[in-house]
C-alpha atoms as a PDB file:
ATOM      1  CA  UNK A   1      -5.510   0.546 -88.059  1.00  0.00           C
ATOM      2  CA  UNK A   2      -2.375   0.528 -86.350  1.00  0.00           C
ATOM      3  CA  UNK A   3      -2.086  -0.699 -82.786  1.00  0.00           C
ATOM      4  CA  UNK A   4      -0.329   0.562 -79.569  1.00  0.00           C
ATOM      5  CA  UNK A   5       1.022  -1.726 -76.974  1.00  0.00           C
ATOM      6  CA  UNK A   6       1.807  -1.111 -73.700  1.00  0.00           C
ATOM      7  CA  UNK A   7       2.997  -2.999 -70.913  1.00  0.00           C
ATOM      8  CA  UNK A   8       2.170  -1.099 -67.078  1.00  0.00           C
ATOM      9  CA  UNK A   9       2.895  -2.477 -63.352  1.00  0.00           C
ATOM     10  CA  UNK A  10       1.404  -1.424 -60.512  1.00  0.00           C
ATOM     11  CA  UNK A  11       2.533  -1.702 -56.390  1.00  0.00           C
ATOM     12  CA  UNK A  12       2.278   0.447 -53.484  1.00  0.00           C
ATOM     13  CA  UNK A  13       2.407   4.274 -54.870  1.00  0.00           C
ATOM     14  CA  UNK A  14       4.187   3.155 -57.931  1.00  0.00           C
ATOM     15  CA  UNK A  15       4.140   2.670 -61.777  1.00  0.00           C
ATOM     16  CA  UNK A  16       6.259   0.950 -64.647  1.00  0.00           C
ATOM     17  CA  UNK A  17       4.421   2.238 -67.864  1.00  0.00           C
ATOM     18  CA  UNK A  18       6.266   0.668 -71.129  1.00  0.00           C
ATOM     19  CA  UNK A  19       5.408   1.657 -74.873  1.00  0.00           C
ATOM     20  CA  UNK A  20       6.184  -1.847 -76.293  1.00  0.00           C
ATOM     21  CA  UNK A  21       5.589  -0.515 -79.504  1.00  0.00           C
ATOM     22  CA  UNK A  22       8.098   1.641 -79.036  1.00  0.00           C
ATOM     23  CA  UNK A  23      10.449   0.585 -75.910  1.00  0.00           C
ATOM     24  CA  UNK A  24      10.207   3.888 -74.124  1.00  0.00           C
ATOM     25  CA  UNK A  25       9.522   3.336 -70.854  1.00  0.00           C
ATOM     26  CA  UNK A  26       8.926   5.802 -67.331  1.00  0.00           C
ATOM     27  CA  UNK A  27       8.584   4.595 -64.088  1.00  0.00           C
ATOM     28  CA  UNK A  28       8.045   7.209 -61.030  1.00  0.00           C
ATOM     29  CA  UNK A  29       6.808   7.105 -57.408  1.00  0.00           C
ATOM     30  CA  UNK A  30       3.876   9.004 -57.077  1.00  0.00           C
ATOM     31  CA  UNK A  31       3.617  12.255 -54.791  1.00  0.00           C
ATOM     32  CA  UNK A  32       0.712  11.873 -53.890  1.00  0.00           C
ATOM     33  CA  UNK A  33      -0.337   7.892 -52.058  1.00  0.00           C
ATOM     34  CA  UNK A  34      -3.031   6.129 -53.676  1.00  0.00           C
ATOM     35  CA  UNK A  35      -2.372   2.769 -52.062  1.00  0.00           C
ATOM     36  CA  UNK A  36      -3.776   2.470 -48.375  1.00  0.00           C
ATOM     37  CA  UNK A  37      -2.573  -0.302 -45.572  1.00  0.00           C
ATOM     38  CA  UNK A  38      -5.500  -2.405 -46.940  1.00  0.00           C
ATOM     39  CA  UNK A  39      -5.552  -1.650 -51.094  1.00  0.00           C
ATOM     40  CA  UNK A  40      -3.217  -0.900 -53.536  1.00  0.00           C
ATOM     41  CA  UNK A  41      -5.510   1.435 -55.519  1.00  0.00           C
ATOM     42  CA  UNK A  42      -7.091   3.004 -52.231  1.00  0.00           C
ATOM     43  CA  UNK A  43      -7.343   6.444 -53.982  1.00  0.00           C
ATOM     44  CA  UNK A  44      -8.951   6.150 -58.069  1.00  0.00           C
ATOM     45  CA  UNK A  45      -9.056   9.802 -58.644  1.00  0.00           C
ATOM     46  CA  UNK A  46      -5.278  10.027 -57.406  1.00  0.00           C
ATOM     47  CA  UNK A  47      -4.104   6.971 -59.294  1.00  0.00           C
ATOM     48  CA  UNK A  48      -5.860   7.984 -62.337  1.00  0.00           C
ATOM     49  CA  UNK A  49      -4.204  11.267 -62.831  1.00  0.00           C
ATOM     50  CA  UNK A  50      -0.468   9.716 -61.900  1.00  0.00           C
ATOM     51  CA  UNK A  51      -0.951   7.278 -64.702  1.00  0.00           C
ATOM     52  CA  UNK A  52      -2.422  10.156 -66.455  1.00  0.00           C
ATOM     53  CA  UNK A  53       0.401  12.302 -66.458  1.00  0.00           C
ATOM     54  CA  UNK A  54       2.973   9.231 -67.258  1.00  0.00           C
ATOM     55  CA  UNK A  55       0.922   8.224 -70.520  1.00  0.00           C
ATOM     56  CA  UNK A  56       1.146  11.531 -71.498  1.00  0.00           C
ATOM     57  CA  UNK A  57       4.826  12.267 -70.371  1.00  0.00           C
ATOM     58  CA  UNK A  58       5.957   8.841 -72.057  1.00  0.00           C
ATOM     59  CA  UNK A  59       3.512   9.917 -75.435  1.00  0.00           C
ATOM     60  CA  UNK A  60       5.491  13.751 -75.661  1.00  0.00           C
ATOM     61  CA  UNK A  61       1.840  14.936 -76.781  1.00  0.00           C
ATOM     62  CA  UNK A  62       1.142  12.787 -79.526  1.00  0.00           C
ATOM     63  CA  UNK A  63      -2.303  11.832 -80.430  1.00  0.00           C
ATOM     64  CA  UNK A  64      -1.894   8.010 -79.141  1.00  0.00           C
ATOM     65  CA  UNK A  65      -5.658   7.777 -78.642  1.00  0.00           C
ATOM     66  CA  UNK A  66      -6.007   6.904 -82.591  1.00  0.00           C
ATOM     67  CA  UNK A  67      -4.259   4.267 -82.695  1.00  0.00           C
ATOM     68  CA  UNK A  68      -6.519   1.882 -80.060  1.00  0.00           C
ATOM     69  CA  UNK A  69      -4.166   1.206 -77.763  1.00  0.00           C
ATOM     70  CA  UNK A  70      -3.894  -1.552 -75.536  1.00  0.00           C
ATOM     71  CA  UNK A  71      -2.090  -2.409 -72.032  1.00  0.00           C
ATOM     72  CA  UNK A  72      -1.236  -5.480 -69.724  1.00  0.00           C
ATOM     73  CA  UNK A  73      -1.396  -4.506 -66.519  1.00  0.00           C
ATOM     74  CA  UNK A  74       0.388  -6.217 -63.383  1.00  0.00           C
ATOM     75  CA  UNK A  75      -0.104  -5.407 -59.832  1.00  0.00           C
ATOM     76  CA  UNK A  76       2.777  -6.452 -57.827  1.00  0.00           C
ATOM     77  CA  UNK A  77       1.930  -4.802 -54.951  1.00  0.00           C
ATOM     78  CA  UNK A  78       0.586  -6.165 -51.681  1.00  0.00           C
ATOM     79  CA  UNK A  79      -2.121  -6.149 -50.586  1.00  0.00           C
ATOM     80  CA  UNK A  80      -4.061  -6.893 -53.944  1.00  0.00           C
ATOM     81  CA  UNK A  81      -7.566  -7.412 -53.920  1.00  0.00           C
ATOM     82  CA  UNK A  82     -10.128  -7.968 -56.659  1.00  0.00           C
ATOM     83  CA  UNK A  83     -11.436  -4.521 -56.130  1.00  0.00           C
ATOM     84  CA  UNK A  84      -8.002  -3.518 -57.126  1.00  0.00           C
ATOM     85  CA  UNK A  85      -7.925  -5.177 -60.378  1.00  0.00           C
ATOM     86  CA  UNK A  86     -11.486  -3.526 -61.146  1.00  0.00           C
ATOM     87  CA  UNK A  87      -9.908  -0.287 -60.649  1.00  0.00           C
ATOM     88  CA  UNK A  88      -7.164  -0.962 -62.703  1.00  0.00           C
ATOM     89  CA  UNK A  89      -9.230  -2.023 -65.404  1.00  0.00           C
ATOM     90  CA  UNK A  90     -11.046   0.993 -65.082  1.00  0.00           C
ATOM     91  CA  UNK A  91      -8.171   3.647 -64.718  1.00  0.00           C
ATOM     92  CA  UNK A  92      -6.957   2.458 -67.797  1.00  0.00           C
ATOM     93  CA  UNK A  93      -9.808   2.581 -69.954  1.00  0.00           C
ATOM     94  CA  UNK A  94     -10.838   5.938 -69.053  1.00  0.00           C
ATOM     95  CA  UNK A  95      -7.433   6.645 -69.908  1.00  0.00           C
ATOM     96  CA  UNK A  96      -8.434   5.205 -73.793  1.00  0.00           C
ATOM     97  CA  UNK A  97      -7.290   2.005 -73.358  1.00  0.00           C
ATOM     98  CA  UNK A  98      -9.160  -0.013 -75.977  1.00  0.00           C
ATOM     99  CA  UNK A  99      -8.291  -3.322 -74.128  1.00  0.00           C
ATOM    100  CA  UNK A 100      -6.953  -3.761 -70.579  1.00  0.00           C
ATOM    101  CA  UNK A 101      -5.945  -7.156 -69.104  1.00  0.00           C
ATOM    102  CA  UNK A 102      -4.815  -7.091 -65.284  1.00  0.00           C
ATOM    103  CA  UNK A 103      -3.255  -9.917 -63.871  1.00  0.00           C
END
């Protein structure tokens, strides 16, 4: 089965998303703050819909989900905590990630 690759980072209300498989990339400030004074990822449900709607922005509405995708994910953002890197690990994989690693 063919694989996807991805490449994401991740700071204060923002988002690099790269399709290495492909080289297109998106990155956007999001609207709508889901970092906080004290976390990065202060708002899941907010967070999860921004990278949402940039996976399927970058994807054009193809069925990506087939092809078991997987991302590295970077926070670069201060502050970071290890509750944020659960939460990125999460957001991801609801969004079909097959494998997330967050460093």
């Amino acid at each position: 089965m063919f694989t996807v690759r991805y490449s994401a980072s991740v700071s204060r209300n923002y988002v690099h998303l790269t399709n290495i498989t492909t080289g297109e990339t998106i990155m956007r400030t999001s609207l709508r703050s889901f970092s906080s004074e004290s976390r990065l990822i202060a708002d899941s449900k907010g967070a999860a819909a921004f990278v949402g709607e940039l996976i399927r922005e970058i994807e054009g509405g193809r069925r990506w989900l087939r092809f078991l995708p997987t991302v590295d994910v970077t926070l670069t953002g201060e502050p970071r905590t290890p509750e944020d890197r659960e939460e990125a690990r999460r957001i991801f994989a609801e969004q079909g990630f097959v494998r997330v690693r967050v460093t």
